[in-house]
Each structure stands twice: as structure tokens, then as C-alpha cells.
C-alpha atoms as a PDB file:
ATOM      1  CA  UNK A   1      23.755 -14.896  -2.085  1.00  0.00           C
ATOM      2  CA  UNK A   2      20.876 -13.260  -4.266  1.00  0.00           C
ATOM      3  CA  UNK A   3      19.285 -15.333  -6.835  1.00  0.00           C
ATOM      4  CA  UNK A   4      16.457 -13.171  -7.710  1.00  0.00           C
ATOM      5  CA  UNK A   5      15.563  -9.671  -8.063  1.00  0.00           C
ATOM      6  CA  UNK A   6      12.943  -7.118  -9.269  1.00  0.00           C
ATOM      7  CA  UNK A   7      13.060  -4.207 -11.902  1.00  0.00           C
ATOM      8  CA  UNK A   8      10.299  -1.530 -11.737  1.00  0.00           C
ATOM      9  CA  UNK A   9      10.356   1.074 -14.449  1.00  0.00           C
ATOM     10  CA  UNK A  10       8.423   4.490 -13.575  1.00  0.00           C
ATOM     11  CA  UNK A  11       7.664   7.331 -15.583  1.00  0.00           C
ATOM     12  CA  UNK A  12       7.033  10.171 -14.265  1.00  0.00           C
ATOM     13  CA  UNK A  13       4.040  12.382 -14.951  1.00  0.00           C
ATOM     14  CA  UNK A  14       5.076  15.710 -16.654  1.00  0.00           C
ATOM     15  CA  UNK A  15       5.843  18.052 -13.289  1.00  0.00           C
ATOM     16  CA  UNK A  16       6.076  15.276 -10.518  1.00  0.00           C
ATOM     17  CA  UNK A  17      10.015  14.120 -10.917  1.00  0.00           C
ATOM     18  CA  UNK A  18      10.731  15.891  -7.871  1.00  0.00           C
ATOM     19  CA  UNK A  19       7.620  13.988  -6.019  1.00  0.00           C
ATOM     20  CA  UNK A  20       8.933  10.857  -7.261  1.00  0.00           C
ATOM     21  CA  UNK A  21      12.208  11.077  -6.196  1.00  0.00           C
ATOM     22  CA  UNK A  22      10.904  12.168  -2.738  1.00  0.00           C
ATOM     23  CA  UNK A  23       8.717   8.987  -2.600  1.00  0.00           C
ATOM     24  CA  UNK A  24      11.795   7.115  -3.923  1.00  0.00           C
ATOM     25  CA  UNK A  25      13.953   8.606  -0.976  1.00  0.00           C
ATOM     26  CA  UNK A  26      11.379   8.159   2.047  1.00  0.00           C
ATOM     27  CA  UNK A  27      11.025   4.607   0.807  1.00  0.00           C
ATOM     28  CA  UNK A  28      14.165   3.758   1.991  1.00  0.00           C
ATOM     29  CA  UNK A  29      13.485   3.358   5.418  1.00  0.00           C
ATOM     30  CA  UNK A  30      10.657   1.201   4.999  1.00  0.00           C
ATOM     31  CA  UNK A  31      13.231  -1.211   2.737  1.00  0.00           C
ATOM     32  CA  UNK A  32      15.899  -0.753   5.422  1.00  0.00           C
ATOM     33  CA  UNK A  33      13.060  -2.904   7.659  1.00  0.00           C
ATOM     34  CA  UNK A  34      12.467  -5.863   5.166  1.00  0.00           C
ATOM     35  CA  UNK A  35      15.048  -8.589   6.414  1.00  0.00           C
ATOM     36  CA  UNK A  36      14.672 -10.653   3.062  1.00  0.00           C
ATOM     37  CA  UNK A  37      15.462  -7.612   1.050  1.00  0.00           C
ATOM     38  CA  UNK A  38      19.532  -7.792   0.449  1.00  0.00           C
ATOM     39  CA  UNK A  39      19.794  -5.093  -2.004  1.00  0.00           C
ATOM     40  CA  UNK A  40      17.790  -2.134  -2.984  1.00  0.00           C
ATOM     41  CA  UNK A  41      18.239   0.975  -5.242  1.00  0.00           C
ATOM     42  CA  UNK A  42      16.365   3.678  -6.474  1.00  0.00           C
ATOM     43  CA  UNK A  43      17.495   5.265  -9.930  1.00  0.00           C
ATOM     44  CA  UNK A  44      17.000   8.182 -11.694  1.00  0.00           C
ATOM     45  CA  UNK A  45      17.815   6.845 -15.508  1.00  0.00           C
ATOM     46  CA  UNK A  46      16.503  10.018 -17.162  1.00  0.00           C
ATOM     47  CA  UNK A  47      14.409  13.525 -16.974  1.00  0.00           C
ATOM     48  CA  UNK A  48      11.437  11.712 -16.107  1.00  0.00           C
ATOM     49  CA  UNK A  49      12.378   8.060 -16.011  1.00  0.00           C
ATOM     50  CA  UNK A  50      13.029   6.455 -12.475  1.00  0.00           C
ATOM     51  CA  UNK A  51      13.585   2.225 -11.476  1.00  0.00           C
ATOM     52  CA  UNK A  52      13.486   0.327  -8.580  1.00  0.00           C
ATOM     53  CA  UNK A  53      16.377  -2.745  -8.556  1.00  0.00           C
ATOM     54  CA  UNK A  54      15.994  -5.101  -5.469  1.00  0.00           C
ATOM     55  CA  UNK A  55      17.369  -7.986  -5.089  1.00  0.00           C
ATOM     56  CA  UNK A  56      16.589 -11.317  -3.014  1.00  0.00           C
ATOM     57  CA  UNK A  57      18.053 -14.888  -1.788  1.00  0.00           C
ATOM     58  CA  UNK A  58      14.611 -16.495  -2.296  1.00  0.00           C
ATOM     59  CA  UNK A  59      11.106 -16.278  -3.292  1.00  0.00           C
ATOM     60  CA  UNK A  60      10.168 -15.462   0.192  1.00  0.00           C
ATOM     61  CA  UNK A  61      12.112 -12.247   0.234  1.00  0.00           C
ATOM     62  CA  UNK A  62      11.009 -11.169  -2.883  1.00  0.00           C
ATOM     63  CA  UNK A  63       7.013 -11.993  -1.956  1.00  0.00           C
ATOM     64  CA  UNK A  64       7.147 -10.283   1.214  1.00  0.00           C
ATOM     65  CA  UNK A  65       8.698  -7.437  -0.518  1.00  0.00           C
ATOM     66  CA  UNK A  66       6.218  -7.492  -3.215  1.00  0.00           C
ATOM     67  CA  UNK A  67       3.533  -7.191  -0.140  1.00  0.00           C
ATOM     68  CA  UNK A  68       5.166  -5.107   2.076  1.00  0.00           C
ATOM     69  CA  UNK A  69       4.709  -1.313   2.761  1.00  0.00           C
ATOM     70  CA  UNK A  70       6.519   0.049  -0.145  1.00  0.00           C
ATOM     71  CA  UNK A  71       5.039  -1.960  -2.953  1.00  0.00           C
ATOM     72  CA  UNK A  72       1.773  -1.240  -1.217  1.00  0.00           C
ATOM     73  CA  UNK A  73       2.832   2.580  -1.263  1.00  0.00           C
ATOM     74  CA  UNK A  74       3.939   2.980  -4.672  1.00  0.00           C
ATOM     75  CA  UNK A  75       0.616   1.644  -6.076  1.00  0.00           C
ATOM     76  CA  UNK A  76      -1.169   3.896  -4.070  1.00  0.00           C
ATOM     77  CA  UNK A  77       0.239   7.046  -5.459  1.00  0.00           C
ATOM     78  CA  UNK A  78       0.994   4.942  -9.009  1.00  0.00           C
ATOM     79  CA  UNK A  79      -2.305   7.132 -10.070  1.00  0.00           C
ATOM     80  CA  UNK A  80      -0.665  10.630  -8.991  1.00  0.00           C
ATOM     81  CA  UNK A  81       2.747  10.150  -9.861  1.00  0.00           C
ATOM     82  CA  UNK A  82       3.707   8.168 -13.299  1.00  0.00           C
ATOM     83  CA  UNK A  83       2.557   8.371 -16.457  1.00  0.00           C
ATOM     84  CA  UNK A  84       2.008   4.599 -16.611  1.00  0.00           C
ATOM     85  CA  UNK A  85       1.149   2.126 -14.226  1.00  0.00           C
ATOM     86  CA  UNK A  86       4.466   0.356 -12.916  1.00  0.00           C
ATOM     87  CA  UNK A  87       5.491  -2.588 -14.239  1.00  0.00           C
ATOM     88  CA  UNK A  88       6.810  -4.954 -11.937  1.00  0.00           C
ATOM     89  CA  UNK A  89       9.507  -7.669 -13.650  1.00  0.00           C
ATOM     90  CA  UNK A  90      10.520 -10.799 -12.036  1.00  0.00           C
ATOM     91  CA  UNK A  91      14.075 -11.490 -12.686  1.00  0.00           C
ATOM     92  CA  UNK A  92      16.876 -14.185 -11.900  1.00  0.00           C
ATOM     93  CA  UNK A  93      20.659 -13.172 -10.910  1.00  0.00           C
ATOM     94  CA  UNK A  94      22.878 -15.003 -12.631  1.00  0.00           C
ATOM     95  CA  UNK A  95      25.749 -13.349 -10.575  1.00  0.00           C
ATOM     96  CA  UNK A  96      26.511 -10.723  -8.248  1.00  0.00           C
ATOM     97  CA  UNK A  97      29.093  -8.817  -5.974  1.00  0.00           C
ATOM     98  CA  UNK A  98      27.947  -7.347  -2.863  1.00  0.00           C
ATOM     99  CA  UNK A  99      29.554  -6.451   0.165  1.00  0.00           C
END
């Protein structure tokens, strides 16, 4: 069962949407990895506006997500790619349906 989660809102800088969503894509791999991870998604919410959802059974999932390859990688190019530096919200499920 998850019990907590992430949300990551990222704007994209004026001409990188499609750079985003290809950072967004090849990230999935890297997720596909983390065993604590349970759910992930990348959204496209707007034009420019993207989000990261993840979800986690514990606080150990969610830290080693939060220092694992993607986070690590999506600061990295935070500079190059968004308008604004992502902000990363810690969140509790309260419920949830997954397969």
C-alpha cells in the first residue's frame, strides 16, 4: 500500500517542451529500477506545464527516490529546461487503487 507520494511541478522554458518531455520519457527507465518506487507518472498538464506524481509505501522509498538518478538528473538540467526551479512537495495518500 502507498502512504506517501511526491508532486513536482515544472515549467518549461519558452522552446524546450519537447526537451522536457524527452527527459520525462528517458526517465522512465531509471524509475523502472527503484524497488521502493510503486507508482510513477509523468504529465503533461498544459503547453508548457509538466509534473512528476510518485508514489511510496514508506519514507525509505521516497528518500532513495529523492537521491536516486532521476532526482539527481532533473536538477542537473533544472537550469536548461524550466522556467523555475522545481519544487519538490511531500505529500501523504490518504487512499489509493493500484493494480
Amino acid at each position: 500500500m502507498v502512504k506517501l507520494a511526491l508532486w513536482v511541478p515544472l515549467h518549461a522554458k519558452p522552446g524546450k517542451e519537447k526537451e522536457v518531455e524527452a527527459f520525462l520519457l528517458g526517465s522512465l527507465p531509471l524509475v523502472q529500477e527503484e524497488t521502493g518506487t510503486t507508482a510513477w507518472f509523468a504529465l503533461r498538464l498544459g503547453p508548457s506545464l509538466y509534473g512528476i506524481f510518485d508514489a511510496f509505501p514508506d519514507e525509505a522509498g521516497r528518500e532513495a527516490h529523492l537521491a536516486g538518478k532521476v532526482a539527481a538528473a532533473l536538477m542537473a538540467k533544472a537550469a536548461d529546461l524550466f522556467a523555475k526551479p522545481p519544487s519538490i512537495e511531500k505529500l501523504e495518500v490518504l487512499a489509493a487503487k493500484l493494480p
